[in-house]
N, C-alpha and C. Protein backbone atom coordinates (compact mmCIF):
# COMPACT_ATOMS: atom_id res chain seq x y z
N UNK A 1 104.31 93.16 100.56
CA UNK A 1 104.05 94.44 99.93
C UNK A 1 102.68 94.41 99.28
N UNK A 2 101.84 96.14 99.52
CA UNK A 2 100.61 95.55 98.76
C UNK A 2 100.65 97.21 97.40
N UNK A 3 99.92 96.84 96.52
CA UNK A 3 100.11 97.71 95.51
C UNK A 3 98.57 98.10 95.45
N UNK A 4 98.46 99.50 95.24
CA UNK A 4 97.06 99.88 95.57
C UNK A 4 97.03 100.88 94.05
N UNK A 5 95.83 101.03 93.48
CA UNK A 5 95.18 102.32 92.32
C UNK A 5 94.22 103.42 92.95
N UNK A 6 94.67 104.63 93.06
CA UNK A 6 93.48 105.22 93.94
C UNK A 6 93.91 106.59 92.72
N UNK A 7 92.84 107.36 93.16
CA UNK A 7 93.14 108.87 92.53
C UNK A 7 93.14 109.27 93.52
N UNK A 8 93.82 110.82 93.47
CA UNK A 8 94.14 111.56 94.85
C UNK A 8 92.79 112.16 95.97
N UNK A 9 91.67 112.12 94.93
CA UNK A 9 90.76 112.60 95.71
C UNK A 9 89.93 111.41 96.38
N UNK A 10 90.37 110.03 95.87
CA UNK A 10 89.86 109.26 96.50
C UNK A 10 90.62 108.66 97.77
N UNK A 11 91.78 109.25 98.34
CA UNK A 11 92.61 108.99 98.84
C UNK A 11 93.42 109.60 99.20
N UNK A 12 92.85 111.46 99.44
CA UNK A 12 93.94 112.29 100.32
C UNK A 12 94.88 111.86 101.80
N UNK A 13 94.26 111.15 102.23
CA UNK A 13 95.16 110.59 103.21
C UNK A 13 96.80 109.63 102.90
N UNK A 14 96.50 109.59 101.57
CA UNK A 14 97.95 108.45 101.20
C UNK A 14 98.79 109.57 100.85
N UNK A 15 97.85 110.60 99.62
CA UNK A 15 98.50 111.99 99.63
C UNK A 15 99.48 112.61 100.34
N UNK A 16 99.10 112.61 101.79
CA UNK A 16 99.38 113.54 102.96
C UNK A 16 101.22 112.44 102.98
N UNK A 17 100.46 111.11 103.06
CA UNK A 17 102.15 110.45 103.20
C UNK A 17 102.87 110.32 101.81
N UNK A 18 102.48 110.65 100.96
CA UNK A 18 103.01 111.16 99.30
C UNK A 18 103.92 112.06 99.65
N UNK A 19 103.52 113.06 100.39
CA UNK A 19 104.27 114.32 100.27
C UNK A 19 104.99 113.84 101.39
N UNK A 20 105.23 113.32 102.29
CA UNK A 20 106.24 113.20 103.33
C UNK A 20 107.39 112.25 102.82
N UNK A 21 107.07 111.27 102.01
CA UNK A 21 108.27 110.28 101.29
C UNK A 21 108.90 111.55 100.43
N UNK A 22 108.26 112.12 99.83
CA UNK A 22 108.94 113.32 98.61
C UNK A 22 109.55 114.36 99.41
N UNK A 23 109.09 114.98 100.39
CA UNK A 23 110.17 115.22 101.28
C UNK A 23 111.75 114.65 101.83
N UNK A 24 111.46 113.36 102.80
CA UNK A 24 112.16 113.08 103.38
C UNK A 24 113.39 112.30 101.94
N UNK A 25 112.76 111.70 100.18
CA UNK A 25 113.86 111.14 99.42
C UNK A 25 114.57 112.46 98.94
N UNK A 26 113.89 113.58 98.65
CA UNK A 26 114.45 114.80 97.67
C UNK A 26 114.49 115.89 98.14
N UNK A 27 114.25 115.88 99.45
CA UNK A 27 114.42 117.19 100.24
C UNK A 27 116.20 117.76 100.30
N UNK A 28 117.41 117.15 99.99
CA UNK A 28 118.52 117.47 100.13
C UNK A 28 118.71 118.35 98.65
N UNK A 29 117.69 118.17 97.90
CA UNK A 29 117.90 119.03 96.38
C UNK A 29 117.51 120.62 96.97
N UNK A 30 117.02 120.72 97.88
CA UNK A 30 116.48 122.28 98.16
C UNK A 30 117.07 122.96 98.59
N UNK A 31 118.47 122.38 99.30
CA UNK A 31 119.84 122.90 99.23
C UNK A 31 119.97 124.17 98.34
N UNK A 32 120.04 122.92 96.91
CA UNK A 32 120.65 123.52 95.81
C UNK A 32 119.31 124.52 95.42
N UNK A 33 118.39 124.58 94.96
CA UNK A 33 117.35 125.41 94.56
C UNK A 33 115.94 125.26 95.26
N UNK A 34 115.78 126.04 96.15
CA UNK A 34 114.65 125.90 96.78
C UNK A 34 113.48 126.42 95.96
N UNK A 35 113.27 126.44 95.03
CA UNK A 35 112.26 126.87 93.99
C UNK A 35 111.55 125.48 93.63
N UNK A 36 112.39 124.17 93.97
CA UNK A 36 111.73 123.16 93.73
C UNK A 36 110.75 122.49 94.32
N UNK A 37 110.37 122.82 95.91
CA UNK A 37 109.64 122.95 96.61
C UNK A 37 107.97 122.48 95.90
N UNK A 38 107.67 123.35 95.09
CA UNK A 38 106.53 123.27 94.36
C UNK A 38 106.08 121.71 93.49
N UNK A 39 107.69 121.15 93.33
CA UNK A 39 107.58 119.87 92.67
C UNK A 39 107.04 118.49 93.97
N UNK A 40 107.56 118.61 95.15
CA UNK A 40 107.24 118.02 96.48
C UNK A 40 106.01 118.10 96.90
N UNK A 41 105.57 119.61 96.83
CA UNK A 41 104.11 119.20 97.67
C UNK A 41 102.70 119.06 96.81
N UNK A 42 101.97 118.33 97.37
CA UNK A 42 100.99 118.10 96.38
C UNK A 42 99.92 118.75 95.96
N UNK A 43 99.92 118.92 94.61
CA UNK A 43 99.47 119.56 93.50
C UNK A 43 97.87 119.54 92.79
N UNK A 44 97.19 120.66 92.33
CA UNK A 44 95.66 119.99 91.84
C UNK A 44 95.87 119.06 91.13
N UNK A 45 97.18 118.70 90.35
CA UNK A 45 97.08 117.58 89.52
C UNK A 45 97.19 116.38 89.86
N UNK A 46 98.19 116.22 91.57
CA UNK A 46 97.87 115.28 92.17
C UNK A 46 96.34 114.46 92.43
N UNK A 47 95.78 115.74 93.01
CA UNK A 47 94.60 115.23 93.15
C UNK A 47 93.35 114.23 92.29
N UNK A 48 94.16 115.14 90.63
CA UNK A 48 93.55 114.57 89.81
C UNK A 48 93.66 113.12 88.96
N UNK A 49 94.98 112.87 89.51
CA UNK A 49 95.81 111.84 88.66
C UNK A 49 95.39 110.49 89.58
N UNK A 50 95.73 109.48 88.92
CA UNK A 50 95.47 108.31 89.33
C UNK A 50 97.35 108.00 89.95
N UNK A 51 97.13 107.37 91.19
CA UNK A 51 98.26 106.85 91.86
C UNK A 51 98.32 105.70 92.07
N UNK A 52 99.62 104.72 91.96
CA UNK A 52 99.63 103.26 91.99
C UNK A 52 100.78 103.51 93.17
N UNK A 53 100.36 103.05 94.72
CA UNK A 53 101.26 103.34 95.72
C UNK A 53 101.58 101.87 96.18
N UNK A 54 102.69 101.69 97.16
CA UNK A 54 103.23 100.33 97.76
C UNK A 54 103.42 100.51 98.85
N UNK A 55 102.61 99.96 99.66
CA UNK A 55 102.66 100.25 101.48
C UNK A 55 103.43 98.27 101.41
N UNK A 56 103.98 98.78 102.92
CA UNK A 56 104.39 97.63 103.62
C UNK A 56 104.47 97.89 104.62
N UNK A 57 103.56 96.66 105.64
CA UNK A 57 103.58 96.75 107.00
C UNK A 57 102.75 98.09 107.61
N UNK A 58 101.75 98.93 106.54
CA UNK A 58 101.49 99.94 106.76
C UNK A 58 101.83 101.24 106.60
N UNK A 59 103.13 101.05 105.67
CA UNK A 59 103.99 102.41 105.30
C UNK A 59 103.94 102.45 104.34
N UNK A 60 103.62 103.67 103.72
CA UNK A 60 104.39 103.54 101.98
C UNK A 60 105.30 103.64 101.63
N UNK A 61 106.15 103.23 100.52
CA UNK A 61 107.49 103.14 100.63
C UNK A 61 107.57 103.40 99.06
N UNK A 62 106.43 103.35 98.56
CA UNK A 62 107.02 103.99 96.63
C UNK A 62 105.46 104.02 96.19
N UNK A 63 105.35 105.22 94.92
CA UNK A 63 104.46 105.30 94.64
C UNK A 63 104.83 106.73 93.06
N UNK A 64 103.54 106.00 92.56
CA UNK A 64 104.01 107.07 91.16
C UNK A 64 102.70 107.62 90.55
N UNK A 65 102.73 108.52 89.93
CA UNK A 65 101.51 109.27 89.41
C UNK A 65 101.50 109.05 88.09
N UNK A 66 100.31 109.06 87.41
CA UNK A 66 99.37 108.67 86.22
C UNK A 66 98.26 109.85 85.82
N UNK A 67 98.60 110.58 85.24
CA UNK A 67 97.65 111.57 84.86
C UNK A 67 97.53 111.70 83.58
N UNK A 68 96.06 112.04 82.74
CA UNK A 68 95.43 111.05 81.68
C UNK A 68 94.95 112.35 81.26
N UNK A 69 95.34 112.84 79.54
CA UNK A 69 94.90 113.86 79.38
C UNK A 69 94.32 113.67 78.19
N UNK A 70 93.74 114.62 78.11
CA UNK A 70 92.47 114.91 76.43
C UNK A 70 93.01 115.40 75.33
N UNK A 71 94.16 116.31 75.78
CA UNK A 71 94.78 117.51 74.79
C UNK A 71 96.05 117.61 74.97
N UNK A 72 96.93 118.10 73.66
CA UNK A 72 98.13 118.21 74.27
C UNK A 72 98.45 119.79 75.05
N UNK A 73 97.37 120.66 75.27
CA UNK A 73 97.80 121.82 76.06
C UNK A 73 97.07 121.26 77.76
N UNK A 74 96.70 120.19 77.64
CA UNK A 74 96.80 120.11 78.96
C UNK A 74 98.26 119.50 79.81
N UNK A 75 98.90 118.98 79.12
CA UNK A 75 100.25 117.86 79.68
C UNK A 75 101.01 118.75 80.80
N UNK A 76 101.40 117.70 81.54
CA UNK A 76 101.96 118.54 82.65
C UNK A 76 103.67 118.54 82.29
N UNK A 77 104.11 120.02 83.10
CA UNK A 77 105.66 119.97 82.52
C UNK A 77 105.75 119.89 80.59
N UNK A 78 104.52 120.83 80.00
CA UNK A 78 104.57 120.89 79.07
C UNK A 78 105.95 121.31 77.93
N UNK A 79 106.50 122.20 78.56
CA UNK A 79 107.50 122.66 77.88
C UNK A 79 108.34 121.43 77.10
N UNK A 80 108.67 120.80 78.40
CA UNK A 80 109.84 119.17 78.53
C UNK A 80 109.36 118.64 77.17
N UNK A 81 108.08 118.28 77.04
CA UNK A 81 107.06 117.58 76.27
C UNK A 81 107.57 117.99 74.56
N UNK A 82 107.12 119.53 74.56
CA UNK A 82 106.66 120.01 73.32
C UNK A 82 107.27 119.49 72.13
N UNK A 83 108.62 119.43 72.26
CA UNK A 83 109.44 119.45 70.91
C UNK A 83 109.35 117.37 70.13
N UNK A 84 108.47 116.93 70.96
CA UNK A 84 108.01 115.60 71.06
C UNK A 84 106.43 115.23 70.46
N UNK A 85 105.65 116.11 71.34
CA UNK A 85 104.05 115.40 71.63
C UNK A 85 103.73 116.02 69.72
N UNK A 86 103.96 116.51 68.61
CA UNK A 86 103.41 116.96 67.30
C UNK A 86 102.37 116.03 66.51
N UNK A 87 102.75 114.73 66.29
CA UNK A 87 102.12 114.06 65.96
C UNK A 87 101.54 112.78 67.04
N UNK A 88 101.43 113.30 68.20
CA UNK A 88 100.80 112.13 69.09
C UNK A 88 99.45 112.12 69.11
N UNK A 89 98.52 111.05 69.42
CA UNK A 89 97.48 110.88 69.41
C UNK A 89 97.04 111.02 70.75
N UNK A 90 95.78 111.85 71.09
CA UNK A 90 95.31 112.03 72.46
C UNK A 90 93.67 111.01 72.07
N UNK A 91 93.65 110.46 73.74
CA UNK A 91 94.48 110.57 74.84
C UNK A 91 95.40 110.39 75.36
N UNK A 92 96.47 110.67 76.14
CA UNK A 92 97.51 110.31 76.52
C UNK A 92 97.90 110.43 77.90
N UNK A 93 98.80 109.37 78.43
CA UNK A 93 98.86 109.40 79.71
C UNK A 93 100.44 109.73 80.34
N UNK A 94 100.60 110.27 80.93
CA UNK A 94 102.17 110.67 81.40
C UNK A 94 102.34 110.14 82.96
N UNK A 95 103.42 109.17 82.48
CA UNK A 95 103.64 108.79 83.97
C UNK A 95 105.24 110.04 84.69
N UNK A 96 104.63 110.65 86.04
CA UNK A 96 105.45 111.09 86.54
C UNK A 96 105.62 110.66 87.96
N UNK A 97 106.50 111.53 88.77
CA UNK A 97 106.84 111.36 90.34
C UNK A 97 106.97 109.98 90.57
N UNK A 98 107.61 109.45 90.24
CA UNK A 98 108.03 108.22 90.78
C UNK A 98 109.07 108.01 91.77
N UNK A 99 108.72 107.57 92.97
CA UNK A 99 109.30 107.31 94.30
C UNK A 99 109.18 106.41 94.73
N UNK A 100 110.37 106.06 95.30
CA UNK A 100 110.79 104.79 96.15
C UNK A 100 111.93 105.16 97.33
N UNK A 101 111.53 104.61 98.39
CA UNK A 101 111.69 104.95 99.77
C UNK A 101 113.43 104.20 99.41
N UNK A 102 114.27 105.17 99.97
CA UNK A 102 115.65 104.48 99.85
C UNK A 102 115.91 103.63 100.35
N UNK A 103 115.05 102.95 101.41
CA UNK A 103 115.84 101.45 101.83
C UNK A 103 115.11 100.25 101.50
N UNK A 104 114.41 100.49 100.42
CA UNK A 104 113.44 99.65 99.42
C UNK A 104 113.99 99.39 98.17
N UNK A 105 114.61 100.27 97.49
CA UNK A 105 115.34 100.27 96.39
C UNK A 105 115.74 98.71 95.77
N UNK A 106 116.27 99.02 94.37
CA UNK A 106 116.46 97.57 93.58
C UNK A 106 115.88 96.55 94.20
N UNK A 107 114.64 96.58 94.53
CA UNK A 107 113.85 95.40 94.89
C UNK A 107 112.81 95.12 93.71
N UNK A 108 112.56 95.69 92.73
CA UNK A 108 111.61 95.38 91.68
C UNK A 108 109.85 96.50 92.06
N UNK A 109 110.59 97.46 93.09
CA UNK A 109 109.13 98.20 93.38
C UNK A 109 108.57 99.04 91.97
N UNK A 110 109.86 99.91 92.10
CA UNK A 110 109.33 100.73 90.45
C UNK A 110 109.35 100.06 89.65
N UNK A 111 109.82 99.16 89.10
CA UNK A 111 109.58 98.81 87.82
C UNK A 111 107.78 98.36 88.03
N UNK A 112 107.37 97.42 89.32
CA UNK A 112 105.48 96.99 89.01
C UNK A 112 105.04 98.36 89.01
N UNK A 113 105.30 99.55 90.30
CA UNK A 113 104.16 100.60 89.95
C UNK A 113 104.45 101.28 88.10
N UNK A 114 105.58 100.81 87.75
CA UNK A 114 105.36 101.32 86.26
C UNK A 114 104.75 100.36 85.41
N UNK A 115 104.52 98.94 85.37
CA UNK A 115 103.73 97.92 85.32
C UNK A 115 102.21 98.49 84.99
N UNK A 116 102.28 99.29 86.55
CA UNK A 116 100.71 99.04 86.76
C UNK A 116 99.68 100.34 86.07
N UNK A 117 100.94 101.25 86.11
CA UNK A 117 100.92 102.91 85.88
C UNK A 117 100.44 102.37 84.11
N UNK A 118 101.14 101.29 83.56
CA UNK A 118 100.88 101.30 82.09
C UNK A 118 99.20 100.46 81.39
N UNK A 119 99.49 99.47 82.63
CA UNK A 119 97.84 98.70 82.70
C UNK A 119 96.62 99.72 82.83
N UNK A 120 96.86 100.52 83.96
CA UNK A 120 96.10 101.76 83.92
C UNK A 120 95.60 102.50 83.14
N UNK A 121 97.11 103.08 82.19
CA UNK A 121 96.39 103.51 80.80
C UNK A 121 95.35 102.99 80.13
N UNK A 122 95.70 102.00 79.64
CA UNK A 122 95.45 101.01 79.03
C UNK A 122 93.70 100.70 79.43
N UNK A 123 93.27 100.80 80.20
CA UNK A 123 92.03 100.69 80.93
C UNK A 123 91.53 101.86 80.36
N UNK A 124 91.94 103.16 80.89
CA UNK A 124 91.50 103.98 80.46
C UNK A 124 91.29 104.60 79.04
N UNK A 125 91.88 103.35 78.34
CA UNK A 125 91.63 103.98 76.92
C UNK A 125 92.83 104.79 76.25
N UNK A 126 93.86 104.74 76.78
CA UNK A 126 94.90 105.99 76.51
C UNK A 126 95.48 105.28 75.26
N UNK A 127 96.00 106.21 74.39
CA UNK A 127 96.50 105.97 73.13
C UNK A 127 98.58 106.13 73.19
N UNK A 128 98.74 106.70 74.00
CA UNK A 128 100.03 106.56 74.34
C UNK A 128 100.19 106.70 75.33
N UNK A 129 101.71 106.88 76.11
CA UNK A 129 102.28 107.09 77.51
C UNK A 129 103.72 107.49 77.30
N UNK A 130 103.61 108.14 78.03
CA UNK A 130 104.87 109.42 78.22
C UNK A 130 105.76 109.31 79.54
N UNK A 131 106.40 109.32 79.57
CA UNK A 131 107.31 109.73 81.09
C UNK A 131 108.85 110.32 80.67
N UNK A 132 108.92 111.20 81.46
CA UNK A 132 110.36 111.96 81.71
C UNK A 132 111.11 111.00 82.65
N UNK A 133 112.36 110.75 82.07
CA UNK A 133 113.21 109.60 83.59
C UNK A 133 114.77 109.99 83.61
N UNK A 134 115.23 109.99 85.05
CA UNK A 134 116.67 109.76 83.97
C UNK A 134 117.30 108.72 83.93
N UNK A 135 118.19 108.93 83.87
CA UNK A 135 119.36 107.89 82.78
C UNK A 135 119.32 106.81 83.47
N UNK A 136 119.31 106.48 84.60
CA UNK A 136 119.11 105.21 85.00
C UNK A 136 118.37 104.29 85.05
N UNK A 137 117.40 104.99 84.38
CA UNK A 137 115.88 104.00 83.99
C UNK A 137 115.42 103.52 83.06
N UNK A 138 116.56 103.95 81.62
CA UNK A 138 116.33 104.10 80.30
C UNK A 138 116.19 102.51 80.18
N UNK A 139 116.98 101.63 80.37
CA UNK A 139 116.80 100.26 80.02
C UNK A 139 115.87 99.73 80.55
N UNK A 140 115.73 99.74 81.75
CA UNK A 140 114.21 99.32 82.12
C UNK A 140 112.75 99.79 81.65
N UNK A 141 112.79 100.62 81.15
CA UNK A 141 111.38 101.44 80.32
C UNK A 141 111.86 100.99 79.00
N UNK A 142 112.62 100.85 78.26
CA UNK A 142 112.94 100.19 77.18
C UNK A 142 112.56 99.05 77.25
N UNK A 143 112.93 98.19 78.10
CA UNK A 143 112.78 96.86 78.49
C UNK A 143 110.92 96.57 78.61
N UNK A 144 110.16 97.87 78.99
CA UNK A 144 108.93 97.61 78.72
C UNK A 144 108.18 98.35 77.83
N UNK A 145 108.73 98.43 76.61
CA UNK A 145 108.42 98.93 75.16
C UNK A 145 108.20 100.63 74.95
N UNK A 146 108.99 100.98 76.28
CA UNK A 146 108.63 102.63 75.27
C UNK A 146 110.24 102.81 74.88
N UNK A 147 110.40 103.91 73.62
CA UNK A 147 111.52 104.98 73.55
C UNK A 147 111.72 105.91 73.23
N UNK A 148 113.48 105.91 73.60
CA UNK A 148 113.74 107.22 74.29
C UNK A 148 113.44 108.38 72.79
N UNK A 149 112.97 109.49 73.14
CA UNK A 149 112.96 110.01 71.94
C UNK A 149 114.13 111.44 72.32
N UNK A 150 114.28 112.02 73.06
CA UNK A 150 115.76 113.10 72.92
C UNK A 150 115.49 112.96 74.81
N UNK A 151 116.56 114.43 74.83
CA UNK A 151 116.43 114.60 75.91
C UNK A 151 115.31 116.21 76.52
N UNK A 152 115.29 116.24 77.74
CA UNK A 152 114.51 117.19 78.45
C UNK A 152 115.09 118.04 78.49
N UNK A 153 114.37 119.11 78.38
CA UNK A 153 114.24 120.80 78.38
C UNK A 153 114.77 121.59 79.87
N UNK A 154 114.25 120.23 81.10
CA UNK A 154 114.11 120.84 82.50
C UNK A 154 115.59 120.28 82.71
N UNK A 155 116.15 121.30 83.29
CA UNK A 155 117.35 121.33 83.81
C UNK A 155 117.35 121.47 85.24
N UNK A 156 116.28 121.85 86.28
CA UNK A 156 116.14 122.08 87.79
C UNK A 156 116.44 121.24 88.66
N UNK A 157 116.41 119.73 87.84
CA UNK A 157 116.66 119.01 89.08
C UNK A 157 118.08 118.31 88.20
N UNK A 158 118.77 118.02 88.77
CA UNK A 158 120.19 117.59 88.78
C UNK A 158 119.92 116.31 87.99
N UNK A 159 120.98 116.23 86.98
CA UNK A 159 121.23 114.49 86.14
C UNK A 159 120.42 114.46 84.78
N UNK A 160 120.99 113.61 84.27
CA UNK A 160 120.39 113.27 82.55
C UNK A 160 119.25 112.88 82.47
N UNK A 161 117.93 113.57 81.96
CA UNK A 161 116.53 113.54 81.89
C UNK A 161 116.23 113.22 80.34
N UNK A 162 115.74 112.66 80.48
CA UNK A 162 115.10 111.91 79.01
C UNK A 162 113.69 111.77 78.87
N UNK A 163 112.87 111.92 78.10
CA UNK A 163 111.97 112.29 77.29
C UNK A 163 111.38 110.12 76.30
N UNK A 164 110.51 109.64 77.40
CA UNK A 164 110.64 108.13 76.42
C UNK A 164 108.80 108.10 75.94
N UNK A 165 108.55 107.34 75.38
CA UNK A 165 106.77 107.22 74.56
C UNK A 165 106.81 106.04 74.30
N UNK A 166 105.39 105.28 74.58
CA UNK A 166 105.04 104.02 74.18
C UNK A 166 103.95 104.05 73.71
N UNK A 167 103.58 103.84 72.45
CA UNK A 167 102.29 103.13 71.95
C UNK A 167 101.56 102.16 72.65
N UNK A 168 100.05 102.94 73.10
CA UNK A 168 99.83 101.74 74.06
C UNK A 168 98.91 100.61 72.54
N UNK A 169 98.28 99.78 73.16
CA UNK A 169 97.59 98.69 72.60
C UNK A 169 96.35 99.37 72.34
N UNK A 170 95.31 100.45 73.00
CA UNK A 170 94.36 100.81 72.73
C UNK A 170 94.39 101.90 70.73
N UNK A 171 95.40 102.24 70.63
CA UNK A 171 95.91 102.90 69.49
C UNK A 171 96.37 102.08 68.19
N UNK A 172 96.90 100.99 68.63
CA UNK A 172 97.08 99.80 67.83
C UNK A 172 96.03 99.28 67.44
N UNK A 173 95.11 98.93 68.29
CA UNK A 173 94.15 97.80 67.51
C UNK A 173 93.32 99.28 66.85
N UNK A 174 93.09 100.59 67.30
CA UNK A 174 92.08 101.71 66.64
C UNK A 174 93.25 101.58 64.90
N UNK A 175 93.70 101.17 64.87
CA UNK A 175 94.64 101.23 63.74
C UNK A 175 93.69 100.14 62.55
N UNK A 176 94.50 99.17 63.47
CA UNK A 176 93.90 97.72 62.59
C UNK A 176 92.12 98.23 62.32
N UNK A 177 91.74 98.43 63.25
CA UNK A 177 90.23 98.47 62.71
C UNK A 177 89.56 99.62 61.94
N UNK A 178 90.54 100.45 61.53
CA UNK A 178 90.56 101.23 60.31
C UNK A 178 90.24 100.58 59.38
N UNK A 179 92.11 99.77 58.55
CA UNK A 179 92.23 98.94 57.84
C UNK A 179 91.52 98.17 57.16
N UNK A 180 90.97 97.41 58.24
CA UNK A 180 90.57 95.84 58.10
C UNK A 180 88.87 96.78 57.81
N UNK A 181 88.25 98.00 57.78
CA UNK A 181 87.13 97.99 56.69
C UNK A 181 87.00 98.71 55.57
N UNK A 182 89.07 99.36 55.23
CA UNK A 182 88.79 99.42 54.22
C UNK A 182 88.68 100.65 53.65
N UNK A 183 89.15 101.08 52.87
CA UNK A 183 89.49 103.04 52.19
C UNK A 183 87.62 103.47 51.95
């Protein structure tokens, strides 16, 4: 397996197979509400966001988005957010769309692209990180220091959605070096 960092515009071609995994894992939800459609295909924010994808053998098989904002009226899926982001410090980074090809699963894929999704921040300077997940992910994102703070607003896609935040390290040490010169 190889794990790659690209942004979408540096890498519309992985894009193009972005949207075909998000098809072929969540396409049976459009059943139920075809309004979701808009969540599948890819987005200006795709383009804009940084992606940590996992090809094997030439395929991709999981991949998740990283998009890094200035403000809190930029956040995507703001609504979900609001009753949360009041006292957060920008910049901030929200990890969303996280996919993994179903016959890849419990192999340890998502948990590195969320690994890498958080190193990322972290590079970039981000002062926190955000992601919407559900319930089945709560211990493992716990397990790598964010929490859960309530639940989500979005009800469209089926199952228990949660709302988790981690203090990254770039916000921590801007802390200490307040302090340490002093009122």
């Amino acid at each position: 397996m190889q794990f790659s960092i690209f942004t979408g515009l540096e890498r519309p071609d992985i894009l193009q197979e972005l949207e075909q995994l998000r098809f072929s894992s969540w396409g049976y939800l459009l059943d139920k509400n075809p309004a979701l459609k808009s969540r599948f295909i890819i987005s200006e924010l795709d383009y804009k966001s940084q992606h940590i994808a996992c090809h094997l053998d030439g395929f991709l098989i999981g991949c998740g988005r990283l998009s890094l904002h200035s403000c809190k009226d930029d956040i995507p899926d703001k609504p979900n957010f609001d009753p949360y982001t009041d006292d957060t410090s920008f910049p901030a980074a929200f990890m969303s769309r996280l996919i993994v090809h179903s016959d890849f699963r419990n192999r340890g894929i998502a948990r590195r692209i969320d690994q890498l999704r958080i190193s990322t921040a972290e590079q970039h300077d981000m002062r926190s990180i955000w992601v919407e997940a559900k319930a089945n992910r709560i211990k493992a994102l716990e397990a790598m220091g964010f929490s859960k703070l309530g639940t989500s607003s979005d009800k469209c896609i089926p199952g228990n959605w949660f709302i988790l935040y981690k203090k990254l390290a770039h916000d921590v040490s801007s802390i200490k070096k307040q302090g340490e010169n002093g009122p």
